[in-house]
Protein backbone atom coordinates (compact mmCIF):
# COMPACT_ATOMS: atom_id res chain seq x y z
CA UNK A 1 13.92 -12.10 14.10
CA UNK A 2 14.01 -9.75 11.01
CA UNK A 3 11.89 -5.99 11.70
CA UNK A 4 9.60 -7.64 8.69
CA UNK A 5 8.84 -10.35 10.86
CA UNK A 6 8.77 -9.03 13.93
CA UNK A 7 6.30 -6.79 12.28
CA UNK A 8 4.07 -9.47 11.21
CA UNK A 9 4.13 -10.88 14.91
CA UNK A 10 2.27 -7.71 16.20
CA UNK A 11 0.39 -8.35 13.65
CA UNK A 12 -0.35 -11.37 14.65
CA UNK A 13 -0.72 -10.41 18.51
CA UNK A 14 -3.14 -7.35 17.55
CA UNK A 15 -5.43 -10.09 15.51
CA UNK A 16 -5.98 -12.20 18.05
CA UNK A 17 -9.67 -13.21 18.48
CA UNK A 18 -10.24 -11.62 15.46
CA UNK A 19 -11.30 -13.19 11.49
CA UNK A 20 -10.50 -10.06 9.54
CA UNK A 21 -7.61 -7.40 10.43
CA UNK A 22 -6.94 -5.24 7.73
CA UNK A 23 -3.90 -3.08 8.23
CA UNK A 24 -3.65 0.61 6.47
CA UNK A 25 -0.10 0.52 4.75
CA UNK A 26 0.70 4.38 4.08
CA UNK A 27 3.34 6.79 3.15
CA UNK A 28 4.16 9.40 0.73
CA UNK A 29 4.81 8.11 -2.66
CA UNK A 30 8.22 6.56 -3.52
CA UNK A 31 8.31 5.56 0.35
CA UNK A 32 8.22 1.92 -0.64
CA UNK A 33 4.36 1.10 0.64
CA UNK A 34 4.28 -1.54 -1.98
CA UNK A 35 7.45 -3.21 -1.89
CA UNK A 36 6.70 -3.37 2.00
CA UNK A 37 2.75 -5.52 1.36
CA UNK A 38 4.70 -7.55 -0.91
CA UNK A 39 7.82 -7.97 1.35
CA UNK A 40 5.35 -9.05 4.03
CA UNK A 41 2.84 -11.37 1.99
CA UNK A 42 4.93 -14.41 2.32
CA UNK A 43 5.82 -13.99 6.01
CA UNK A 44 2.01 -14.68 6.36
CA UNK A 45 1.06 -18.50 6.73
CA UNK A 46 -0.07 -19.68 2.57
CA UNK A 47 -3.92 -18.07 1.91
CA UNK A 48 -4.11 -16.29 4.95
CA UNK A 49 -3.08 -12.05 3.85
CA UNK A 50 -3.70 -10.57 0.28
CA UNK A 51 -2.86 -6.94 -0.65
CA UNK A 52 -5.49 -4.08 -2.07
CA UNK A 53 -3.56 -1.16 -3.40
CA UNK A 54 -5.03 2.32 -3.60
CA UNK A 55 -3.48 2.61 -6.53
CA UNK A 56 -6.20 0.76 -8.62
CA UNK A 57 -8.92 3.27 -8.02
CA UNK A 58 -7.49 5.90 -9.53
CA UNK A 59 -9.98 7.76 -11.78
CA UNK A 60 -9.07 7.15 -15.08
CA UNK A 61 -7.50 9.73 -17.41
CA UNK A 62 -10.21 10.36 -19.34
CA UNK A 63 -12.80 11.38 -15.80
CA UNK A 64 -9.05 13.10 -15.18
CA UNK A 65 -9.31 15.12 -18.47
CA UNK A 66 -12.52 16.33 -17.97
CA UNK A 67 -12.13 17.77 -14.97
CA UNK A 68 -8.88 19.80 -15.52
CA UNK A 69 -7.03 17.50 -13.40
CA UNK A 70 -4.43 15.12 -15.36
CA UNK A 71 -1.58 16.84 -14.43
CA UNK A 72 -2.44 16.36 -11.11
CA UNK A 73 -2.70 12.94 -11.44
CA UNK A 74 -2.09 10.99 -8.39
CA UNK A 75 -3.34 13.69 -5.56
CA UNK A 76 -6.08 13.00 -3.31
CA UNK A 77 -9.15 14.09 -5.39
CA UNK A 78 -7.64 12.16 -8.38
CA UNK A 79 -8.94 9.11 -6.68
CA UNK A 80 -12.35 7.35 -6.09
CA UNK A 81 -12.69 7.12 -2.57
CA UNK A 82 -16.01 6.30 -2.30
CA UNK A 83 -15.09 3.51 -4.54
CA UNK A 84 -12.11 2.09 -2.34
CA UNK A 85 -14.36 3.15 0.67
CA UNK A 86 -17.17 0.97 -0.52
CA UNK A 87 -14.71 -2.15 -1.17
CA UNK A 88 -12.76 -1.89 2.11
CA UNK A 89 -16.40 -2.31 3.70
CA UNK A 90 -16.97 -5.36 1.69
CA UNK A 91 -13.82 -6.59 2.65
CA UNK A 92 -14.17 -5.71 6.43
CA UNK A 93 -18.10 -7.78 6.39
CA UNK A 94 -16.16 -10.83 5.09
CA UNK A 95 -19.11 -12.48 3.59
CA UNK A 96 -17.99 -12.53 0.01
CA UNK A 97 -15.15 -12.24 -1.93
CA UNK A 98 -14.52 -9.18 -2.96
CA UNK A 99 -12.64 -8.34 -6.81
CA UNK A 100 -10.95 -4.96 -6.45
CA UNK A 101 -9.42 -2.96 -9.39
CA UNK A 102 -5.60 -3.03 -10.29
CA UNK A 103 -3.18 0.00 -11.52
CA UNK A 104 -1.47 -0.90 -14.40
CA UNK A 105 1.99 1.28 -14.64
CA UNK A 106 2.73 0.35 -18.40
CA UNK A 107 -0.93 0.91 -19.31
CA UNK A 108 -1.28 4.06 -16.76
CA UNK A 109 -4.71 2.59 -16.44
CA UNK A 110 -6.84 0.99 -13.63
CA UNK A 111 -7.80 -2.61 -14.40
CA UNK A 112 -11.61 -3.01 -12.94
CA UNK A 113 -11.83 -6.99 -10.99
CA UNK A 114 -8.21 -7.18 -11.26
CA UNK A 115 -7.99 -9.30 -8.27
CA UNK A 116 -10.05 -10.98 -5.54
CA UNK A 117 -9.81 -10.56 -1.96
CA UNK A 118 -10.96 -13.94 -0.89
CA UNK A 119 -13.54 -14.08 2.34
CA UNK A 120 -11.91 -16.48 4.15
CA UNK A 121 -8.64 -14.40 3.77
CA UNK A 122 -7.90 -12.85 7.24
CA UNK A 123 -5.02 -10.90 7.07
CA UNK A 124 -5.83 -7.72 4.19
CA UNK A 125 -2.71 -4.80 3.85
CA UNK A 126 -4.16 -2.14 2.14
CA UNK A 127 -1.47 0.04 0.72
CA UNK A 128 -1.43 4.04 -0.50
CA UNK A 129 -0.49 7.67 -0.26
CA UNK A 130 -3.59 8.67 1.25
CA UNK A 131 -4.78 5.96 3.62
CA UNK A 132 -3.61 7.73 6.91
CA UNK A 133 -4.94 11.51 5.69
CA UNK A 134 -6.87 13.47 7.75
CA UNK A 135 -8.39 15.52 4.90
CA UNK A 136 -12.00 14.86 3.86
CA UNK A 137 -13.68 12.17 2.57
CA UNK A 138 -10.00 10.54 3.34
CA UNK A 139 -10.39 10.48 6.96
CA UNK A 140 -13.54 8.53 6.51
CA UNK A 141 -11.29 5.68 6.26
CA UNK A 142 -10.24 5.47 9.51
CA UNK A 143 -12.62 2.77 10.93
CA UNK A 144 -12.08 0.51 8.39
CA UNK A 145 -8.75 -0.20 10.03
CA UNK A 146 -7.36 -1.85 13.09
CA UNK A 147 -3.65 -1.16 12.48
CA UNK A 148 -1.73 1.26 10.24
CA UNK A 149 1.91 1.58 10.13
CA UNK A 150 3.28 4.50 7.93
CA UNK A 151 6.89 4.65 6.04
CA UNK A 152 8.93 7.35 7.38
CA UNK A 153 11.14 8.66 4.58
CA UNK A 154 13.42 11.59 4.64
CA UNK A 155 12.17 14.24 1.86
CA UNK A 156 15.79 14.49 0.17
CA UNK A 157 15.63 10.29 -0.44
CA UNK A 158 11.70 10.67 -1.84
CA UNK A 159 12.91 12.96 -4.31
CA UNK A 160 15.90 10.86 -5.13
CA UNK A 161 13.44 7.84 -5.55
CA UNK A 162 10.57 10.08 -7.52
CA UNK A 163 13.09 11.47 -9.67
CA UNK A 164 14.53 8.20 -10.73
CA UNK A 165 11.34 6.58 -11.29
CA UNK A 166 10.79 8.74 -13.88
CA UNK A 167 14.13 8.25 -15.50
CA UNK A 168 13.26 4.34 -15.30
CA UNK A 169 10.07 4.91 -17.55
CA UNK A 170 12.58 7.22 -20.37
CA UNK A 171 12.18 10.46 -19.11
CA UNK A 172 15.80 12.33 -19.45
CA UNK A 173 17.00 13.66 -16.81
CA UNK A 174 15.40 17.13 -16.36
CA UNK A 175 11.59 15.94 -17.56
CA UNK A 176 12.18 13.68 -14.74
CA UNK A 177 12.99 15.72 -12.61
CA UNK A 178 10.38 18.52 -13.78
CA UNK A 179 7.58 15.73 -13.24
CA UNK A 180 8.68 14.97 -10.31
CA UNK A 181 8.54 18.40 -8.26
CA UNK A 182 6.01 19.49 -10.45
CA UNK A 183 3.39 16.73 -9.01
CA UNK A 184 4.77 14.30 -7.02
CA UNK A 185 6.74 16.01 -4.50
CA UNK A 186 3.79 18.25 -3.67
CA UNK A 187 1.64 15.34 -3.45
CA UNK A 188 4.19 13.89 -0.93
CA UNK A 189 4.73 16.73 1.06
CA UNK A 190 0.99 16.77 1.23
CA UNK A 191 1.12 13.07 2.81
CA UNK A 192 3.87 14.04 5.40
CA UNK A 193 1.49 17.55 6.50
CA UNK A 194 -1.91 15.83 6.54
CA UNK A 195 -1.45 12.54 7.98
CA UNK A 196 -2.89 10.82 11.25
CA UNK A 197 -0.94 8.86 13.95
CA UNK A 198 0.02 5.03 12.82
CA UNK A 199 0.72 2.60 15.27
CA UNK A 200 3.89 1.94 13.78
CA UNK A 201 6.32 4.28 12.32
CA UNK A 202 8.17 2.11 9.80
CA UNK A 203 11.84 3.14 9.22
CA UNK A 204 13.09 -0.28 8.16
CA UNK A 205 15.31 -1.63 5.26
CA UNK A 206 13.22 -2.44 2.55
């Protein structure tokens, strides 16, 4: 059995009994959170998991602008959590389906109803940075959860991955690298200090 499978088996085992587990999916960015939900969407019997990303409630740049905090873009208080808060407990009562927002890279916009969670969905991986923080309102996640597995990356390789993200979207070399220790390596170093326990450490190939 793969470790992608295998994880989706405790998965599995932890649901048992249960209609809805939704599983935190966190790590600092670059660690691969998404590629990991979408890895793990098809090991999932057909209609039964869907994927929220944190990404989509991002404030948008315009809120950002306002408040002095675009070049910041992508820390904790960049985000609506009482947004993503209020969705995750629609999605935990199951009674509806729920349309959550979507971040659009090209646009560098959030996409509001982007995508439905569907209530008779029972599997739900939310993924993002922040999901496993201890910091205020962040921590007030923590109940919406019954499992959370956080992506263990060394901090040499996240720089190696933020740095070439930015070269991907046309940055030369040294803005890319400049944007990336200027914002995101913070951010992720802020991940790695403020984060709870997960019940699994995730380590694996991607």
């Amino acid at each position: 059995m793969s470790e992608l499978a295998h994880l989706v088996a405790t998965m599995f085992r932890k649901a048992a009994g249960r209609s809805r587990f939704i599983v935190a999916i966190a790590g600092p960015p670059g660690a691969g959170k998404s590629t990991l939900a979408e890895k793990l969407l098809p090991l999932f019997p057909e209609g039964t998991a869907a994927i929220v990303p944190m990404d989509g409630f991002h404030y948008d740049n315009a809120v950002l602008d306002r408040r002095g905090l675009l070049p910041r873009k992508g820390a904790p208080e960049t985000f609506d959590v009482a947004g993503l808060t209020a969705a995750l407990q629609r999605v935990r009562a199951g009674d509806e389906d729920v349309a959550v927002p979507l971040f659009d890279r090209a646009a560098d916009l959030a996409r509001a109803g982007a995508a439905i969670v569907p209530r008779d969905v029972r599997f739900v991986l939310v993924e993002g940075n922040y999901l496993l923080s201890d910091e205020a309102p962040w921590n007030g996640l923590a109940p919406l959860f019954d499992f959370a597995v956080f992506l263990d990356v060394a901090e040499p390789e996240l720089e190696r991955r933020l740095v070439e993200r930015w070269r991907q979207h046309g940055h030369s070399p040294e803005d890319a690298i400049a944007r990336a220790f200027s914002n995101d390596i913070p951010n992720a170093r802020r991940v790695l200090a403020r984060r709870r326990p997960a019940d699994v450490e995730w380590g694996g190939d991607l």
